[in-house]
Protein backbone atom coordinates (compact mmCIF):
# COMPACT_ATOMS: atom_id res chain seq x y z
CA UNK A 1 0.00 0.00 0.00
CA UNK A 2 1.71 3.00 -1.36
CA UNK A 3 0.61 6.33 0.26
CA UNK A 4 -0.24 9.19 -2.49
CA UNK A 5 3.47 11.53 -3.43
CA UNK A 6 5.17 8.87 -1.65
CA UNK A 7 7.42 7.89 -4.35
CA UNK A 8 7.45 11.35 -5.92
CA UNK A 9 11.04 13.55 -5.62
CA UNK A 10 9.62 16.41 -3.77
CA UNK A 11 11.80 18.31 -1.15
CA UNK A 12 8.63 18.95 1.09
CA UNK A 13 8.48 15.33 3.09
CA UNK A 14 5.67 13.42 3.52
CA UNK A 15 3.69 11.20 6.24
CA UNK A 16 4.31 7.82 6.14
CA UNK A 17 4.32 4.22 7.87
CA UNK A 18 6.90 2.09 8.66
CA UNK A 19 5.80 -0.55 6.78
CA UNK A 20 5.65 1.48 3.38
CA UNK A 21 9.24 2.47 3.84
CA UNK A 22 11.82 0.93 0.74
CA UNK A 23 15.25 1.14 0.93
CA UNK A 24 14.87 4.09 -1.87
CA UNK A 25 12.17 6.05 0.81
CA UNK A 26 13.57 9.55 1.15
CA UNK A 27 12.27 13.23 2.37
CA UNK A 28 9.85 11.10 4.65
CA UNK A 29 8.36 11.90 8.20
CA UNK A 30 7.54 8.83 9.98
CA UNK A 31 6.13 8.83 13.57
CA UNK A 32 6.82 5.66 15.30
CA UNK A 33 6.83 3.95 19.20
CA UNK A 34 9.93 2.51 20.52
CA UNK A 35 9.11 -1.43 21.21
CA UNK A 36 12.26 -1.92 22.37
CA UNK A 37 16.18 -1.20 22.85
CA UNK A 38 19.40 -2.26 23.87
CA UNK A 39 21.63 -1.08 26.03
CA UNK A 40 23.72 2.01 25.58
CA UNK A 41 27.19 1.26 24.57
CA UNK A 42 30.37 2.94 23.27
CA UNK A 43 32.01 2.62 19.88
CA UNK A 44 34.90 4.38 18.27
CA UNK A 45 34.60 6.68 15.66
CA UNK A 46 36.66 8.81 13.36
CA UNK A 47 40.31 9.03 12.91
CA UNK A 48 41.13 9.37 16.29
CA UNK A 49 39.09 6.71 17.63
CA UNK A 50 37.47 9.14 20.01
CA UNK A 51 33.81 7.18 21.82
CA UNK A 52 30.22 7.89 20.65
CA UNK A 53 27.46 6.37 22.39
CA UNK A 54 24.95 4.45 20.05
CA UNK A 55 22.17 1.86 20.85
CA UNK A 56 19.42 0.13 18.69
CA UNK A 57 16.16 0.21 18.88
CA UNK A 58 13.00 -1.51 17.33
CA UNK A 59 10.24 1.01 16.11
CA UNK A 60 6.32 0.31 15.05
CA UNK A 61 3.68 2.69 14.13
């Protein structure tokens, strides 16, 4: 189920579910609820390594 100007190259985004999302999905809003997520944890990043804190979650609409 495609929702109407989703597809379309427009800079103005537009609502949309999770479920319609592609891969190719771009200039969209999407509200969602966290279902879950892990723990926060450090990883290095850029050239000198320095720590960002990331974690993953799992969203629904």
């Amino acid at each position: 189920m495609a929702v109407e100007g989703f597809f379309e190259n427009k800079k103005e985004p537009v609502e949309a579910k999770v479920g319609d999302l592609t891969p190719q999905s771009k200039a969209v809003n999407v509200t969602a609820k966290v279902v879950s997520k892990t723990e926060i944890r450090e990883i290095p990043m850029g050239r000198d390594g320095s720590p960002h804190k990331v974690s993953d979650a799992l969203i629904g609409d």
